[in-house]
PDB file of N, CA and C in Angstrom:
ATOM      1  N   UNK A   1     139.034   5.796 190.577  1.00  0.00           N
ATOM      2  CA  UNK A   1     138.125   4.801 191.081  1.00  0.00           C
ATOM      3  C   UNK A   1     137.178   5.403 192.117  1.00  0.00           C
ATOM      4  N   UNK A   2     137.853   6.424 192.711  1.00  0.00           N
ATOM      5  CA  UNK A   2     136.842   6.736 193.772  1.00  0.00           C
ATOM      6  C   UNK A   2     135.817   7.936 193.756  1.00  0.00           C
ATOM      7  N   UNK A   3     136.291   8.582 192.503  1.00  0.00           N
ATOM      8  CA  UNK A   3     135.036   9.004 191.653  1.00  0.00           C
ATOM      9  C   UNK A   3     134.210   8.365 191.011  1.00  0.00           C
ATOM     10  N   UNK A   4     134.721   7.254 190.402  1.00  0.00           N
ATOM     11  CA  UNK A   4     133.501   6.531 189.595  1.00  0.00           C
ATOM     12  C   UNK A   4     132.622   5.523 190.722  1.00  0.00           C
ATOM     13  N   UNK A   5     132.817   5.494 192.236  1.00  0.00           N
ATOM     14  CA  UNK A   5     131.778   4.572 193.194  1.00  0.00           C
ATOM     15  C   UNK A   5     131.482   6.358 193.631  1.00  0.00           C
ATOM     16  N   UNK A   6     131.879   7.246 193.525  1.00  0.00           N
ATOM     17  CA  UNK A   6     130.774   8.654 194.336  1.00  0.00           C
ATOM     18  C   UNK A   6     129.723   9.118 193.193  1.00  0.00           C
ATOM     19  N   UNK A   7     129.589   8.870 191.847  1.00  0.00           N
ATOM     20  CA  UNK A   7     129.229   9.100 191.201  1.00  0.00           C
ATOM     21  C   UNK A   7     127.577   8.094 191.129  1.00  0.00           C
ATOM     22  N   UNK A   8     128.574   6.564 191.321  1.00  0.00           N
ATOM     23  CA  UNK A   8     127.415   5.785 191.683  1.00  0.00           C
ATOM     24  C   UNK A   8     126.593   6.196 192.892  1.00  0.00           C
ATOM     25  N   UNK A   9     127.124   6.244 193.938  1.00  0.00           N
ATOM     26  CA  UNK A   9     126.492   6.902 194.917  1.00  0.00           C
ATOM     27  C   UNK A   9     125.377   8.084 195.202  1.00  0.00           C
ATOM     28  N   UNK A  10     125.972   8.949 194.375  1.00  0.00           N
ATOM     29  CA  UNK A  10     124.634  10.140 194.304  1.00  0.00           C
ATOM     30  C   UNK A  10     123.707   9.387 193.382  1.00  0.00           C
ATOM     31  N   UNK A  11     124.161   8.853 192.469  1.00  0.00           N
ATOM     32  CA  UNK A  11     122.552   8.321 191.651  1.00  0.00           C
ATOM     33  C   UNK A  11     121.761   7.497 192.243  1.00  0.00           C
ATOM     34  N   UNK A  12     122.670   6.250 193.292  1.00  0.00           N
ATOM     35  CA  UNK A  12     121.739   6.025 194.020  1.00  0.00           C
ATOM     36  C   UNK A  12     121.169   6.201 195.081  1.00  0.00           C
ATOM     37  N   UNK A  13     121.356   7.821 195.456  1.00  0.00           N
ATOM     38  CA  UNK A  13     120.923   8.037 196.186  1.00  0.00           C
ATOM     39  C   UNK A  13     119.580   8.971 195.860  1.00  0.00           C
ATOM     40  N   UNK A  14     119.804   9.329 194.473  1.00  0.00           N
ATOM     41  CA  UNK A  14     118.905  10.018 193.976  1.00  0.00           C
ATOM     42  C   UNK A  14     117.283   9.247 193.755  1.00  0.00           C
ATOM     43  N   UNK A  15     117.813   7.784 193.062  1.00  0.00           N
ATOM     44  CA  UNK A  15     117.404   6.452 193.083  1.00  0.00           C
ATOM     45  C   UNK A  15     116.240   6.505 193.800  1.00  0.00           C
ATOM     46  N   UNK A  16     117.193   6.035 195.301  1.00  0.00           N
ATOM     47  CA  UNK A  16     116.664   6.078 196.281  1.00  0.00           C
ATOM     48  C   UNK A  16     115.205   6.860 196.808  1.00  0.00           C
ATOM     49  N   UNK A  17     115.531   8.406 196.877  1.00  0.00           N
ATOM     50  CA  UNK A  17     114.823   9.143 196.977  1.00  0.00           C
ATOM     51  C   UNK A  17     113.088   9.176 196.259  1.00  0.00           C
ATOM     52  N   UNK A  18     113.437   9.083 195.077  1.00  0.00           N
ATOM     53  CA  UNK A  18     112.630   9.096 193.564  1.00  0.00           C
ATOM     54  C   UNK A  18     111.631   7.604 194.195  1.00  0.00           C
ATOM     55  N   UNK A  19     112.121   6.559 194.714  1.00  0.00           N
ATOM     56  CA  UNK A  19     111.310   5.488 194.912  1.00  0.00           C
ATOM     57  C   UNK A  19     110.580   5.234 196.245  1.00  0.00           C
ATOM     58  N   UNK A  20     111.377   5.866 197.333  1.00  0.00           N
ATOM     59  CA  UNK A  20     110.600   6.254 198.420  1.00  0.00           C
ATOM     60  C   UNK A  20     109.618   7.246 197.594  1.00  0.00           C
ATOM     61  N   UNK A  21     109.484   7.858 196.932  1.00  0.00           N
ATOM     62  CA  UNK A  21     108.621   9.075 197.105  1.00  0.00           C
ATOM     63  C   UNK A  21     107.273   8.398 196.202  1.00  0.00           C
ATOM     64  N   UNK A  22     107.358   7.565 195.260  1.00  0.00           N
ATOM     65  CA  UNK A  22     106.777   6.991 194.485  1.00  0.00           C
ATOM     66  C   UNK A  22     105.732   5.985 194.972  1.00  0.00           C
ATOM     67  N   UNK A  23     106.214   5.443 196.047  1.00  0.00           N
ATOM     68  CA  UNK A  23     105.485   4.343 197.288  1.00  0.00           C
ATOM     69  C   UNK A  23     104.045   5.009 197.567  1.00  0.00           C
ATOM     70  N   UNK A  24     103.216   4.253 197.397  1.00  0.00           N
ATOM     71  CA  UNK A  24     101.789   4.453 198.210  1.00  0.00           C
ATOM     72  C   UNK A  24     101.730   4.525 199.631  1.00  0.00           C
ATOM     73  N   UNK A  25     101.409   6.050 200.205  1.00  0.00           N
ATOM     74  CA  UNK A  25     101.485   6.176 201.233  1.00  0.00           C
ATOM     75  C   UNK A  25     100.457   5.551 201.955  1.00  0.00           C
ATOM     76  N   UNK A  26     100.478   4.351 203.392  1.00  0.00           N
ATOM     77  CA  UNK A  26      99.954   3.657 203.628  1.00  0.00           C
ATOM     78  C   UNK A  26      98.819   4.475 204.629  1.00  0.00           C
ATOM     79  N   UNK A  27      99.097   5.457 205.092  1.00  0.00           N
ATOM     80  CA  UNK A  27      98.572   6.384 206.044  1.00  0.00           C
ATOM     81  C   UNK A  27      98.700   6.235 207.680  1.00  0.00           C
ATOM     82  N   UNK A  28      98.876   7.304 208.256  1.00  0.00           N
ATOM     83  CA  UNK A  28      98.724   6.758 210.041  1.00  0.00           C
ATOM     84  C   UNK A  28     100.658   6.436 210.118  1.00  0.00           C
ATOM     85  N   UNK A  29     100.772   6.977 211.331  1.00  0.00           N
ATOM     86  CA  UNK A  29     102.610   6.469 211.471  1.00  0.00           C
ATOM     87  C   UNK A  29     102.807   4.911 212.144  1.00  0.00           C
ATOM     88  N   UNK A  30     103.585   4.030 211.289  1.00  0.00           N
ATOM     89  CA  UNK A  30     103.660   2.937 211.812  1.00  0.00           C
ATOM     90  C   UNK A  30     102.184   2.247 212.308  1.00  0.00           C
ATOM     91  N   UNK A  31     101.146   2.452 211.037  1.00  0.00           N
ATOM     92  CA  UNK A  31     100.007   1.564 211.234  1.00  0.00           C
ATOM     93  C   UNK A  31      99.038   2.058 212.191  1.00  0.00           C
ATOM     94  N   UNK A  32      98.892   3.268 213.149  1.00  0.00           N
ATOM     95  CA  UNK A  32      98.408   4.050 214.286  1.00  0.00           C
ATOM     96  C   UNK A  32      97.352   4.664 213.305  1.00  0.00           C
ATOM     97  N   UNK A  33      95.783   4.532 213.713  1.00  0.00           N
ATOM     98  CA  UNK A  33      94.808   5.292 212.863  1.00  0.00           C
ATOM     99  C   UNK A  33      94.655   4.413 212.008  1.00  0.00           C
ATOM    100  N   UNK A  34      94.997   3.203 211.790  1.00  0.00           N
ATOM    101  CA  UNK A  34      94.464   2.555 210.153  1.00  0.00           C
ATOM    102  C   UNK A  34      93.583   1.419 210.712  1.00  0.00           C
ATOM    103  N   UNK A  35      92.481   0.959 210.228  1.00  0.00           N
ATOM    104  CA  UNK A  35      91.737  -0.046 210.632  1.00  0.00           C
ATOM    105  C   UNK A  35      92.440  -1.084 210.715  1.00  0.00           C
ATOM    106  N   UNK A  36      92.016  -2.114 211.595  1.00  0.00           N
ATOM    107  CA  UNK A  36      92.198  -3.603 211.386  1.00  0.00           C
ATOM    108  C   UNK A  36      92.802  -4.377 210.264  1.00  0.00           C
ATOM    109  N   UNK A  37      91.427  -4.038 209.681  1.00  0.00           N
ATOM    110  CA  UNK A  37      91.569  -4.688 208.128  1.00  0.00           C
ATOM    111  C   UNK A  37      93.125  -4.478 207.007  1.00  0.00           C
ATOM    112  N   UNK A  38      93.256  -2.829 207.189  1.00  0.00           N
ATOM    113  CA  UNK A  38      94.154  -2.495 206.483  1.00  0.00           C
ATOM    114  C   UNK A  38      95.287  -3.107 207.216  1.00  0.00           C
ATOM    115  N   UNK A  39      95.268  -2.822 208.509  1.00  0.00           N
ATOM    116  CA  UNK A  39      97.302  -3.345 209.266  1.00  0.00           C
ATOM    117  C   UNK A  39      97.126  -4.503 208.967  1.00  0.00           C
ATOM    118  N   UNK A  40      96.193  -5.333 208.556  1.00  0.00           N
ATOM    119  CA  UNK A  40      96.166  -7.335 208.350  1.00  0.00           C
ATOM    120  C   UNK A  40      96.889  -7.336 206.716  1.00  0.00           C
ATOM    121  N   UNK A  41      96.098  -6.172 205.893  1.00  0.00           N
ATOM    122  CA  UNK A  41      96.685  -6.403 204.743  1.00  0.00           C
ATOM    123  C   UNK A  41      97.675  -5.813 204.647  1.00  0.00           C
ATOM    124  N   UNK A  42      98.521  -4.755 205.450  1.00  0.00           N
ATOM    125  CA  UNK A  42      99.753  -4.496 204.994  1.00  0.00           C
ATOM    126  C   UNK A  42     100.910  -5.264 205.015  1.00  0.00           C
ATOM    127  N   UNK A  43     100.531  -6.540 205.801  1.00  0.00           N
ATOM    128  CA  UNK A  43     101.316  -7.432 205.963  1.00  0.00           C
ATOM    129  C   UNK A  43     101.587  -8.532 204.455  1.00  0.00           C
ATOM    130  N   UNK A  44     101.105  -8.312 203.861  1.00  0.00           N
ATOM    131  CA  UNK A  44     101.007  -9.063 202.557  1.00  0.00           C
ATOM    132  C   UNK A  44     102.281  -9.062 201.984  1.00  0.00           C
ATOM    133  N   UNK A  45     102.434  -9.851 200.635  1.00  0.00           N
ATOM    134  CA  UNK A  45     103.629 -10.092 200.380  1.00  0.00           C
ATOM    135  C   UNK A  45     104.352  -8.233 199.527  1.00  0.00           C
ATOM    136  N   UNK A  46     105.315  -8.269 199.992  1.00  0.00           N
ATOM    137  CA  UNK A  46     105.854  -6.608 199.218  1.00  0.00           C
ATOM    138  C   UNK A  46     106.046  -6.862 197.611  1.00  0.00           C
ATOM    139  N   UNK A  47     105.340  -5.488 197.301  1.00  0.00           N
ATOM    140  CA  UNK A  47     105.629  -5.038 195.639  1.00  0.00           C
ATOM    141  C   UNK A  47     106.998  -4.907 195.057  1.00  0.00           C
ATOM    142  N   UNK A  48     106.999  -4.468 194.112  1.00  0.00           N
ATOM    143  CA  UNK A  48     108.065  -4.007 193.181  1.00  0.00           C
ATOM    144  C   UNK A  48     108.604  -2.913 193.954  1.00  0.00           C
ATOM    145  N   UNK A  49     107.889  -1.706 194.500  1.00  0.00           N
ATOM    146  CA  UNK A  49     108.540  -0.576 194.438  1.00  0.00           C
ATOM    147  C   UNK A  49     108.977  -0.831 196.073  1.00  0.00           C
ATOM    148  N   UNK A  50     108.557  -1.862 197.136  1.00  0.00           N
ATOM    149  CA  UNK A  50     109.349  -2.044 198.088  1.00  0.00           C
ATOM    150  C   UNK A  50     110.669  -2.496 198.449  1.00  0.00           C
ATOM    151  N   UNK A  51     110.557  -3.924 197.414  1.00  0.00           N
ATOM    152  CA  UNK A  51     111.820  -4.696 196.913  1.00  0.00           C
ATOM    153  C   UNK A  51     112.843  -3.883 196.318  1.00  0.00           C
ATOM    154  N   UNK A  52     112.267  -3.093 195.656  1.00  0.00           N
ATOM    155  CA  UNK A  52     113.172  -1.796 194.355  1.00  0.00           C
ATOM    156  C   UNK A  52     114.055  -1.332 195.783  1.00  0.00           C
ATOM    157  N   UNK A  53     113.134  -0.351 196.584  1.00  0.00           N
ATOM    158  CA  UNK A  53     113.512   0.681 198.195  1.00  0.00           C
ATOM    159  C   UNK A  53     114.703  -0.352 198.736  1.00  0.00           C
ATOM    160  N   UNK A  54     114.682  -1.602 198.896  1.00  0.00           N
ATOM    161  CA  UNK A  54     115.087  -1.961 199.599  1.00  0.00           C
ATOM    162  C   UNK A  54     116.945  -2.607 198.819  1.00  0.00           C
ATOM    163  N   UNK A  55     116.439  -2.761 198.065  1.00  0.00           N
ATOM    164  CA  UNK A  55     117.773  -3.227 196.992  1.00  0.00           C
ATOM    165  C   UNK A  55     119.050  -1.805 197.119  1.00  0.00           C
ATOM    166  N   UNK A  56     118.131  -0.640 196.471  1.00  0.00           N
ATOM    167  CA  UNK A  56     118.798   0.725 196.540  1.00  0.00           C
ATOM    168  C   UNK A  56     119.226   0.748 197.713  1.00  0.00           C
ATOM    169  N   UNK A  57     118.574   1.010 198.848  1.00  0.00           N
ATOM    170  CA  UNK A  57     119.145   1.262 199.832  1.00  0.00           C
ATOM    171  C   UNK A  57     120.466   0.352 200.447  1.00  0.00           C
ATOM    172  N   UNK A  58     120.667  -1.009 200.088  1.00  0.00           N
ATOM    173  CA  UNK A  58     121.650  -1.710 200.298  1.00  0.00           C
ATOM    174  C   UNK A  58     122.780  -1.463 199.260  1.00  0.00           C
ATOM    175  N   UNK A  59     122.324  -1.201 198.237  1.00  0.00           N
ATOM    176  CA  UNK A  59     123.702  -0.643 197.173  1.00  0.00           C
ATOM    177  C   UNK A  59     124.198   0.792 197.795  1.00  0.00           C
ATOM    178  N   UNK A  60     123.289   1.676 198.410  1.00  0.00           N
ATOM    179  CA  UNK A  60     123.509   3.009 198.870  1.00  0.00           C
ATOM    180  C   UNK A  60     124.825   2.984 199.630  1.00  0.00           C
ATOM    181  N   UNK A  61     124.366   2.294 201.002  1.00  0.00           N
ATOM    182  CA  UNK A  61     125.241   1.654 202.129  1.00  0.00           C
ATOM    183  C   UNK A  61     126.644   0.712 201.513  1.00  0.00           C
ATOM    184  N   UNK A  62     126.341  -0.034 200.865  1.00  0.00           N
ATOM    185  CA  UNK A  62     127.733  -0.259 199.866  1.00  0.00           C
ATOM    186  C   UNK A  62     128.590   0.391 199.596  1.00  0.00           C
ATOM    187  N   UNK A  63     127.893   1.170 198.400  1.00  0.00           N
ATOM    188  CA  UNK A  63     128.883   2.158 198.124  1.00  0.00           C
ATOM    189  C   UNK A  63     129.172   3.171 198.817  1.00  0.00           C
ATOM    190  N   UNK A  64     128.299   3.602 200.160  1.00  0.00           N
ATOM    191  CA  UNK A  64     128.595   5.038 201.380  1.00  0.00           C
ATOM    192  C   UNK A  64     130.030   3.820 202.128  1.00  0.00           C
ATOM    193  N   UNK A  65     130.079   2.449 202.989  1.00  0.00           N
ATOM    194  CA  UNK A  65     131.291   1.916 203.351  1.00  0.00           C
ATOM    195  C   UNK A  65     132.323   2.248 202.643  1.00  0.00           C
ATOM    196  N   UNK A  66     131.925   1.674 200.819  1.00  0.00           N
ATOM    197  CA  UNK A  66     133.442   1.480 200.114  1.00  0.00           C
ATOM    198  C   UNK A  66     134.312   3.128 200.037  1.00  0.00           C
ATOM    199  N   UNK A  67     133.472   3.750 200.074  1.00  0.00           N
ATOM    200  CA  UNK A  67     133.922   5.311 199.675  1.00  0.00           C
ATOM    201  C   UNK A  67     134.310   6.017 201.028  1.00  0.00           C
ATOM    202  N   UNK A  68     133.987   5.392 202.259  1.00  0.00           N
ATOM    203  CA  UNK A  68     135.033   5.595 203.300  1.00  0.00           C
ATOM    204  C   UNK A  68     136.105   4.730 203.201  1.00  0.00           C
ATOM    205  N   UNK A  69     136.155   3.231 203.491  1.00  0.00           N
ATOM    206  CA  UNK A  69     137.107   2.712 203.404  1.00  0.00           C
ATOM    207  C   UNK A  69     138.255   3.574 202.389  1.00  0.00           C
ATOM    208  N   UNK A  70     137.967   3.652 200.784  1.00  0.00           N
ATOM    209  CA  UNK A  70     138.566   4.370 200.018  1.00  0.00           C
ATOM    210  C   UNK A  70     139.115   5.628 200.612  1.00  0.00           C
ATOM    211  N   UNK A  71     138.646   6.372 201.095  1.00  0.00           N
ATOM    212  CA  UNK A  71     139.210   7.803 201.584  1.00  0.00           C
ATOM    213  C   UNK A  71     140.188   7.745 202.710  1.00  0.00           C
ATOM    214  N   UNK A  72     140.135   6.616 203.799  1.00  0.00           N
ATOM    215  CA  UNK A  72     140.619   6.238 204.677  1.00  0.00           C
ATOM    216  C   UNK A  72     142.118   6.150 204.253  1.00  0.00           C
ATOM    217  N   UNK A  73     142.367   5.534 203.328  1.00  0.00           N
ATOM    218  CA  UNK A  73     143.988   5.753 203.058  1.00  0.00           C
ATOM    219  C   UNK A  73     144.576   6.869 202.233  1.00  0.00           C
ATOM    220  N   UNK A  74     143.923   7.751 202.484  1.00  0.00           N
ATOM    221  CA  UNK A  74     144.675   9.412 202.209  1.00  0.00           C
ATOM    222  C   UNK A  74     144.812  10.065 203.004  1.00  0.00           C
ATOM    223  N   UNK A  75     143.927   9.886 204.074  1.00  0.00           N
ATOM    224  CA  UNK A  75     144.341  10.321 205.760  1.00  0.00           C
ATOM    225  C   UNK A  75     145.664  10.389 206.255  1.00  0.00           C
ATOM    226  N   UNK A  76     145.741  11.386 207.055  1.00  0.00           N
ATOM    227  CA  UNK A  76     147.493  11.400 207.250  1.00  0.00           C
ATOM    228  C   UNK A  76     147.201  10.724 208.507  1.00  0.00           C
ATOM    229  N   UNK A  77     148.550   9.816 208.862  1.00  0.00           N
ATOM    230  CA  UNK A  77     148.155   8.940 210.162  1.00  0.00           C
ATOM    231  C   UNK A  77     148.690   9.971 211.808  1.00  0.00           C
ATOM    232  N   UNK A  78     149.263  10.901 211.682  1.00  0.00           N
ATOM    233  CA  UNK A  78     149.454  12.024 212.397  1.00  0.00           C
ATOM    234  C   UNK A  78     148.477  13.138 212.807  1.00  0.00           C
ATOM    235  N   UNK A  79     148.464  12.630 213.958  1.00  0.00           N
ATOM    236  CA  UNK A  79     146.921  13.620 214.864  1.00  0.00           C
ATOM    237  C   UNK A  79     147.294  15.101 214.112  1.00  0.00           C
ATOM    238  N   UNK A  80     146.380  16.081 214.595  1.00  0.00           N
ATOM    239  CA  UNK A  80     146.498  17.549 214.943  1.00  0.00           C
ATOM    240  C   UNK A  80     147.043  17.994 215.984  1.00  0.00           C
ATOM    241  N   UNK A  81     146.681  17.023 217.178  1.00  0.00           N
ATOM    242  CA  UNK A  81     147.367  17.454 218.192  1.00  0.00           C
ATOM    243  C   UNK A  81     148.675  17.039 218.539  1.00  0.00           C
ATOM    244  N   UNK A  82     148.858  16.022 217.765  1.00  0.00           N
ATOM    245  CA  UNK A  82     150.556  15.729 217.974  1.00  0.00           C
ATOM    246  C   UNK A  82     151.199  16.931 217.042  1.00  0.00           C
ATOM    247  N   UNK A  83     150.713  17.691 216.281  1.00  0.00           N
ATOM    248  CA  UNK A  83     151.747  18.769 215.448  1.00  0.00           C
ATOM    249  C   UNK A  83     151.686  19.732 216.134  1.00  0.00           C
ATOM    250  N   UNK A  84     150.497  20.055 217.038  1.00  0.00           N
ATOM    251  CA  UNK A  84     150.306  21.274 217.788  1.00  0.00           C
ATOM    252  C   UNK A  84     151.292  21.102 219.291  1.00  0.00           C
ATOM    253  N   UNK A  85     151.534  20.146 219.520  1.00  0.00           N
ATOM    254  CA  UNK A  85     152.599  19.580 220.730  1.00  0.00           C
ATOM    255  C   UNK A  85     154.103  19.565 220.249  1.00  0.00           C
ATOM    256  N   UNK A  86     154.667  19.268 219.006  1.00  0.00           N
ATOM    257  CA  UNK A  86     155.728  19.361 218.455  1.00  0.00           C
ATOM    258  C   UNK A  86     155.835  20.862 218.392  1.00  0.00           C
ATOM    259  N   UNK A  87     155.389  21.715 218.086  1.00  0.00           N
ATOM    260  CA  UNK A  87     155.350  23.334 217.678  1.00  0.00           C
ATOM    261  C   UNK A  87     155.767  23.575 218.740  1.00  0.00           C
ATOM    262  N   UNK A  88     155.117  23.581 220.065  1.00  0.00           N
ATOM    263  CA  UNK A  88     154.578  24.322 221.303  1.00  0.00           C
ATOM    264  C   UNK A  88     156.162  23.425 222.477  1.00  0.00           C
ATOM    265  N   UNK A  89     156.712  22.869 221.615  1.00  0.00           N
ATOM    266  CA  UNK A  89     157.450  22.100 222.573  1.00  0.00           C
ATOM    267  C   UNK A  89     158.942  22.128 223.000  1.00  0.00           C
ATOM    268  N   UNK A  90     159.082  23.460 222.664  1.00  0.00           N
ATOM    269  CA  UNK A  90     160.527  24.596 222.287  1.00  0.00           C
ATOM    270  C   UNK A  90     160.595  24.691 224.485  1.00  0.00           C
ATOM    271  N   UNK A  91     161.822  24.383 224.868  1.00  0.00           N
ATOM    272  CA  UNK A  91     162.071  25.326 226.325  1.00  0.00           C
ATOM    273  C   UNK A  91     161.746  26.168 227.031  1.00  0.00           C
ATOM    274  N   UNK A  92     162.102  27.106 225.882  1.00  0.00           N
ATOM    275  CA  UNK A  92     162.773  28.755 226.345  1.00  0.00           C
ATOM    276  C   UNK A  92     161.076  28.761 226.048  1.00  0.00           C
ATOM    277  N   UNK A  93     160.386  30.053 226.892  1.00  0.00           N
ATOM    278  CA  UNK A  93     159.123  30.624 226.783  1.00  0.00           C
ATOM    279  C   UNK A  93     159.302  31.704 226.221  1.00  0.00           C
ATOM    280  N   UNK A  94     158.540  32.016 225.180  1.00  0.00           N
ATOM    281  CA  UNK A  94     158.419  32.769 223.478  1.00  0.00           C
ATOM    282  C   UNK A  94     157.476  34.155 224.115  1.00  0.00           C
ATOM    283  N   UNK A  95     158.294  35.421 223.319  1.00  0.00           N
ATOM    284  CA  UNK A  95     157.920  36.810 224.103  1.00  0.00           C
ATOM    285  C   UNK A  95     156.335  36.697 223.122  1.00  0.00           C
ATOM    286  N   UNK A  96     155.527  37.230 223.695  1.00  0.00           N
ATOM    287  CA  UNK A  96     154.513  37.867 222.424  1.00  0.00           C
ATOM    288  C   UNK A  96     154.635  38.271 221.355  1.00  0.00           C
ATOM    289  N   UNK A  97     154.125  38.596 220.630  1.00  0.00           N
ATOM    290  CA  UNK A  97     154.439  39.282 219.144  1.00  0.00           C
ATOM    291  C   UNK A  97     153.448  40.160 219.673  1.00  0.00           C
ATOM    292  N   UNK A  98     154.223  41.449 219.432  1.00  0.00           N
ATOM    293  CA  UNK A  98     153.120  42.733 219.716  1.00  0.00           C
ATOM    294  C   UNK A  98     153.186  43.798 217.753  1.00  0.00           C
ATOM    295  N   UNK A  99     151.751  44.468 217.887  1.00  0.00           N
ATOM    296  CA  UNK A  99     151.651  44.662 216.566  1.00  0.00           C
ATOM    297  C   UNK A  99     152.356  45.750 216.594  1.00  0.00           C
TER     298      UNK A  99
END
């Protein structure tokens, strides 16, 4: 199962990518440099390929949660540092090992 949602995942992330890139670049960052006229009309109602951006990107995030949640219970629930404290936690103080 948790190959077949990572599988979904790269495609839509590939998706993703492919439709950002496809978008008419509006010019100017965040509307800076564009006339009047144009920042009045960018406000208009969104296309296909925005709605598309925006769908993907919420399936993206879907499936990026479910595929942690999923991985989350193969985790061992035992730190690193609690095994490195069990090891180290002998009395007697241990000679070097010389080569």
């Amino acid at each position: 199962m948790e190959n077949f949602v990572l599988v979904i995942n790269i495609i839509l992330a590939v998706l993703l990518v492919v439709t950002v890139l496809l978008q008419k670049s509006e010019g100017g960052a965040l509307g800076l440099g564009a006339s009047q006229d144009s920042f009045i009309s960018s406000r208009s109602a969104s296309n296909f390929l925005t709605k598309a951006t925006a769908i993907i990107a919420t399936l993206f995030i879907i499936t990026s949660i479910t595929l942690t949640i999923m991985s989350k219970e193969n985790l061992p629930t035992k730190s690193v540092l609690e095994s490195v404290e069990e090891e180290n936690s002998s009395s007697e103080p241990e000679i070097p090992k010389s080569d």
